[in-house]
N, C-alpha and C. Protein backbone atom coordinates (compact mmCIF):
# COMPACT_ATOMS: atom_id res chain seq x y z
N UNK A 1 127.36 101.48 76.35
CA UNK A 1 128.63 101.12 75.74
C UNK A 1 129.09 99.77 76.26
N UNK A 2 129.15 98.91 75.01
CA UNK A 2 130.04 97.50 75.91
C UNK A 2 131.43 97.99 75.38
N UNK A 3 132.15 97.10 76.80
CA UNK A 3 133.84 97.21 76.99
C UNK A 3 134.22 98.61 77.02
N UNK A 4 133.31 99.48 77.52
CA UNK A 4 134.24 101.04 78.13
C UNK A 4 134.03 101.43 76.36
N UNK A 5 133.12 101.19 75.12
CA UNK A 5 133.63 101.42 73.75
C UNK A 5 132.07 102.07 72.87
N UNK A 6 132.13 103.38 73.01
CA UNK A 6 131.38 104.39 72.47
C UNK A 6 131.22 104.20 70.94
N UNK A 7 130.62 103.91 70.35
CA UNK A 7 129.96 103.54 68.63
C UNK A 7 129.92 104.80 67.77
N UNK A 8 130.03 105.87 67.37
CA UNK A 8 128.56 106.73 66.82
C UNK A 8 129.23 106.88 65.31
N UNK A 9 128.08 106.78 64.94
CA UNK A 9 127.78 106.66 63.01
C UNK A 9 126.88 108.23 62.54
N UNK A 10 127.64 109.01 62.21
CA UNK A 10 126.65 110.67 62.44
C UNK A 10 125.69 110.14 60.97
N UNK A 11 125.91 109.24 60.42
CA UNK A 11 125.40 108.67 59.04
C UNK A 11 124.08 107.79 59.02
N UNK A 12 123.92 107.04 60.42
CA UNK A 12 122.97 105.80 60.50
C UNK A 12 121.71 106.59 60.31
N UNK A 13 121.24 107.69 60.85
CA UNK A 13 119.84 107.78 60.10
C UNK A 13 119.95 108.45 58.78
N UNK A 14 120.66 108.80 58.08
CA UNK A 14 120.46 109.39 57.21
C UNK A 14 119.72 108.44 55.87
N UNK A 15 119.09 108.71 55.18
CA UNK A 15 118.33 107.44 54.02
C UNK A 15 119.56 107.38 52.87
N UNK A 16 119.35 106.32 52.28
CA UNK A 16 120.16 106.33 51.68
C UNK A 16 120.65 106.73 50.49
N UNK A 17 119.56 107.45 49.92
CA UNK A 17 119.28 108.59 48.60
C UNK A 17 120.35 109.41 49.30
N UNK A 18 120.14 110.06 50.26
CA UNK A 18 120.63 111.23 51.35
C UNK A 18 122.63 110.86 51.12
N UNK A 19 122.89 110.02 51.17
CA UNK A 19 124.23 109.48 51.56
C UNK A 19 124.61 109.39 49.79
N UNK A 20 123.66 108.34 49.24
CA UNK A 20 124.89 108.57 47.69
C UNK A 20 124.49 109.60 47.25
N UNK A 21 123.24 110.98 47.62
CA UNK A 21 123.62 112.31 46.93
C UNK A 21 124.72 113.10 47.24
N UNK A 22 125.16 113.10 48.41
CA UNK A 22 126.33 113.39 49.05
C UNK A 22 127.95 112.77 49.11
N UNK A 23 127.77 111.67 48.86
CA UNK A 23 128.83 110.91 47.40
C UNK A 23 128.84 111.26 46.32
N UNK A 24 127.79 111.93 45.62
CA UNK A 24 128.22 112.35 44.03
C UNK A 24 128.52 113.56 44.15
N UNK A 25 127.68 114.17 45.06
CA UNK A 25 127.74 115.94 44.85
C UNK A 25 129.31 116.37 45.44
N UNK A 26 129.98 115.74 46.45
CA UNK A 26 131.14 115.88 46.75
C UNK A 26 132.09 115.10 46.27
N UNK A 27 132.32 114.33 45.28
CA UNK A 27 132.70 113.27 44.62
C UNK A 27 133.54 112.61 45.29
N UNK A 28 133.03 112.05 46.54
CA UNK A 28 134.02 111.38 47.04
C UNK A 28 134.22 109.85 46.29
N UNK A 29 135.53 109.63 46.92
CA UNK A 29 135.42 107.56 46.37
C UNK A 29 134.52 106.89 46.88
N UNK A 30 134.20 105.82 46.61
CA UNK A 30 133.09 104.73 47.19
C UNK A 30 133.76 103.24 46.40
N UNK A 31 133.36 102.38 47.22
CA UNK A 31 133.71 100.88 46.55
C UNK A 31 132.96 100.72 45.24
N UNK A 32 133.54 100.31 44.01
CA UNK A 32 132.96 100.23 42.72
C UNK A 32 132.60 98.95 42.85
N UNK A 33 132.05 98.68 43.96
CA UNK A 33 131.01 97.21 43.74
C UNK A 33 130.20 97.34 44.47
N UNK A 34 130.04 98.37 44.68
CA UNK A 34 128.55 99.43 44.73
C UNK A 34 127.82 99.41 43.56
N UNK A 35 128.56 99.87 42.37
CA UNK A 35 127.78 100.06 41.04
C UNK A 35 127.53 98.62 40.14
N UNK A 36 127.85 97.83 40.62
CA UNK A 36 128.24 96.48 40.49
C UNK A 36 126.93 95.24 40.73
N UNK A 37 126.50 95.84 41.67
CA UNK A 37 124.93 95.31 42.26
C UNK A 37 125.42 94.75 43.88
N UNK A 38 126.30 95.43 44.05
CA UNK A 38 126.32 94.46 45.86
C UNK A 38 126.72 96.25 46.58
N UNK A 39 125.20 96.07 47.00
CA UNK A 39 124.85 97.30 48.60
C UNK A 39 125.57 97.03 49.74
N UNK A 40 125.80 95.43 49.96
CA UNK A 40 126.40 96.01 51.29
C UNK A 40 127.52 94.69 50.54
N UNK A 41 128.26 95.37 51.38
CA UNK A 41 129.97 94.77 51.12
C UNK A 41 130.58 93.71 52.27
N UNK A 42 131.14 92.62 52.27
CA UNK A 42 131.18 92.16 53.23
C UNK A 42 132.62 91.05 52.52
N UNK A 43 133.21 90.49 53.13
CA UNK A 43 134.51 89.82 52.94
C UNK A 43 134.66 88.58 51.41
N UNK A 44 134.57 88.80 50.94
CA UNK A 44 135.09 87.99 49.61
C UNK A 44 134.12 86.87 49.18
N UNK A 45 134.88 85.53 49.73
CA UNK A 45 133.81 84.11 50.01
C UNK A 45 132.30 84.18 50.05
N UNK A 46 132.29 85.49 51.21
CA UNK A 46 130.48 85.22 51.84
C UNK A 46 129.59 86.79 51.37
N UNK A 47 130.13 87.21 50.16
CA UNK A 47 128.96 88.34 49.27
C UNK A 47 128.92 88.23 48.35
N UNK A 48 127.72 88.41 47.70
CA UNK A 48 127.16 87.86 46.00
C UNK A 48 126.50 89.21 45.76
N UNK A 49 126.61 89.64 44.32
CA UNK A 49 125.25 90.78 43.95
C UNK A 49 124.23 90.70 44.10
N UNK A 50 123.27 91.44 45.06
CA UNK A 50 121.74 91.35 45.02
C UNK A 50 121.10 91.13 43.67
N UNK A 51 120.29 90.20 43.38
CA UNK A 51 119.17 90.33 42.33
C UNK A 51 117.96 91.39 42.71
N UNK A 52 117.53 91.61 41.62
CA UNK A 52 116.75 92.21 41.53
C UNK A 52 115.41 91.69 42.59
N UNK A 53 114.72 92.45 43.36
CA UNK A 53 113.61 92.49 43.95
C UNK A 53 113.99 91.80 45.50
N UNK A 54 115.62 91.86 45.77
CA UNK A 54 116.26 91.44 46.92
C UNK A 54 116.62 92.44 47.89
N UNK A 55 116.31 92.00 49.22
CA UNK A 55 116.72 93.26 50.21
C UNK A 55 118.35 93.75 49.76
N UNK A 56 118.97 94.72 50.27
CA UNK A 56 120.35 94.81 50.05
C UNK A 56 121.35 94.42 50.93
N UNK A 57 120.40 93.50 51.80
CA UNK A 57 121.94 92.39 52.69
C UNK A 57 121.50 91.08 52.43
N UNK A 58 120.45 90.87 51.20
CA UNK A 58 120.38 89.71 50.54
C UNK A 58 121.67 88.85 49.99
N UNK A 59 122.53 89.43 49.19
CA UNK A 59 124.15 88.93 49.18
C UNK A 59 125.01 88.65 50.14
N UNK A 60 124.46 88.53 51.24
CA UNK A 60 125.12 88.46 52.53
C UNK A 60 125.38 87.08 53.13
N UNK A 61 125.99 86.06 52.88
CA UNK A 61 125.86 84.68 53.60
C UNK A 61 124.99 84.28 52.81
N UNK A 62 125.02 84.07 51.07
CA UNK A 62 123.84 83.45 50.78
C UNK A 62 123.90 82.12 51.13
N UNK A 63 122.93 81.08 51.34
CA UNK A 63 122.96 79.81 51.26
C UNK A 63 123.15 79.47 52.61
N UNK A 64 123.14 80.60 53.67
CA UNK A 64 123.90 80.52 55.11
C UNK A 64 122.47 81.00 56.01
N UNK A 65 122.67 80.42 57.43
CA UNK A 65 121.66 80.19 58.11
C UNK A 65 122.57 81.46 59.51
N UNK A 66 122.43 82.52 58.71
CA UNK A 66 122.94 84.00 58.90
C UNK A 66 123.04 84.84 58.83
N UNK A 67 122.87 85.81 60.13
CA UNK A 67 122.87 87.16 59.67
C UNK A 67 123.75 88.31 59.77
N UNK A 68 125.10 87.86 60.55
CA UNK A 68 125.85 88.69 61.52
C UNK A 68 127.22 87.95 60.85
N UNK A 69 128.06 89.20 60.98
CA UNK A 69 129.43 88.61 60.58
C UNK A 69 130.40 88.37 61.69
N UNK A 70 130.04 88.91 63.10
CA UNK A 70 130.37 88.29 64.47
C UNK A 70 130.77 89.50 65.17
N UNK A 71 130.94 91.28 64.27
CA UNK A 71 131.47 92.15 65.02
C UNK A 71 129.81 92.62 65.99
N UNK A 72 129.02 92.59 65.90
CA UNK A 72 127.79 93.25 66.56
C UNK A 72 127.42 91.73 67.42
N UNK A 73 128.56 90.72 67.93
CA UNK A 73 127.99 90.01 68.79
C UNK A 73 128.53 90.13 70.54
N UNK A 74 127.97 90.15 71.24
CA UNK A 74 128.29 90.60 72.65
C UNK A 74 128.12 89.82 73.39
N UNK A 75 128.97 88.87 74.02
CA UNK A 75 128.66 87.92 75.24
C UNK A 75 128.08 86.75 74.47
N UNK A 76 128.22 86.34 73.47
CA UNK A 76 127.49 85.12 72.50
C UNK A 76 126.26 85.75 72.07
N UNK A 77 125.58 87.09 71.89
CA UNK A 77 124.48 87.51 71.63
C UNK A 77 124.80 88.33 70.46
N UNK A 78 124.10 88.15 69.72
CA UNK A 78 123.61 89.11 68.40
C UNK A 78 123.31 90.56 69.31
N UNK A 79 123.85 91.47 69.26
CA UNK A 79 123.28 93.24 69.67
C UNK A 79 122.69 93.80 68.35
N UNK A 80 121.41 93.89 68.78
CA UNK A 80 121.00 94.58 67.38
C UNK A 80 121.03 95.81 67.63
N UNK A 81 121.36 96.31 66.17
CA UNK A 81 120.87 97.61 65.65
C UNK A 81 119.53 98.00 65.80
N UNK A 82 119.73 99.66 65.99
CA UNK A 82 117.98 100.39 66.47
C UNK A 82 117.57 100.12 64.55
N UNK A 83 118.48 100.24 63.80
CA UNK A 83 117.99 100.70 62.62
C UNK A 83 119.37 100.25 61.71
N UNK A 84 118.73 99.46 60.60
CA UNK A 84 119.59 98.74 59.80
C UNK A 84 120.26 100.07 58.71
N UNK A 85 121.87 100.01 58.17
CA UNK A 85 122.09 101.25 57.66
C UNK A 85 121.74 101.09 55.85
N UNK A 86 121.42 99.84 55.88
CA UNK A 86 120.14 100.31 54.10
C UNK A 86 119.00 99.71 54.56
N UNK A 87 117.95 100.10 53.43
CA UNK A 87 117.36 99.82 53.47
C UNK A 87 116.69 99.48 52.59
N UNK A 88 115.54 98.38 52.18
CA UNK A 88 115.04 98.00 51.23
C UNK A 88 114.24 98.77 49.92
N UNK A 89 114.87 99.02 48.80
CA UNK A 89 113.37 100.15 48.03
C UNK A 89 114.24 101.30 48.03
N UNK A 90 115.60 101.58 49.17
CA UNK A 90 116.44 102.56 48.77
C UNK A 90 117.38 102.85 47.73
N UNK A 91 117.09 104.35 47.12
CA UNK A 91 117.36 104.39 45.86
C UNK A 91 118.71 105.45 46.35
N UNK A 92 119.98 105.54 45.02
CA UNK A 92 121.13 105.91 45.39
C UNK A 92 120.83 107.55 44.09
């Protein structure tokens, strides 16, 4: 834990078929720019819809020499993730 600050996502391994079957079957809400073509969501300015045959944090900083939006950085370091929460080829 950095800063005394415990993380847990009971969601991060789950695939991602696994997660939007469990969005439809319980009909919860979800961001409608999901259905839109943009997988991962990120602040206004810096997300575009994935094209086709694009990872799904391809819309992410396009045109940008970037990968991080600055919350997963620690001490000036990128902390990576064991495991990114989409994934490429994942179907909803």
């Amino acid at each position: 834990s950095a800063n005394g600050v415990i993380k847990l996502n009971p969601l991060a391994y789950w695939p991602a078929a696994q997660v939007w079957g469990y969005i439809k079957e319980h009909e919860l809400p979800y961001n409608p720019l999901h259905d839109e073509g943009y997988p991962s969501l990120g602040c206004w300015p810096c997300t575009r819809p994935v094209q086709s045959g694009e990872g799904p944090r391809a819309g992410r900083w396009p045109g940008r020499n970037k990968t991080e939006c600055g919350i997963h950085i620690e001490g000036g370091q990128v902390q990576q993730r064991r495991r990114p929460l989409l994934w490429a080829g994942d179907e909803r």
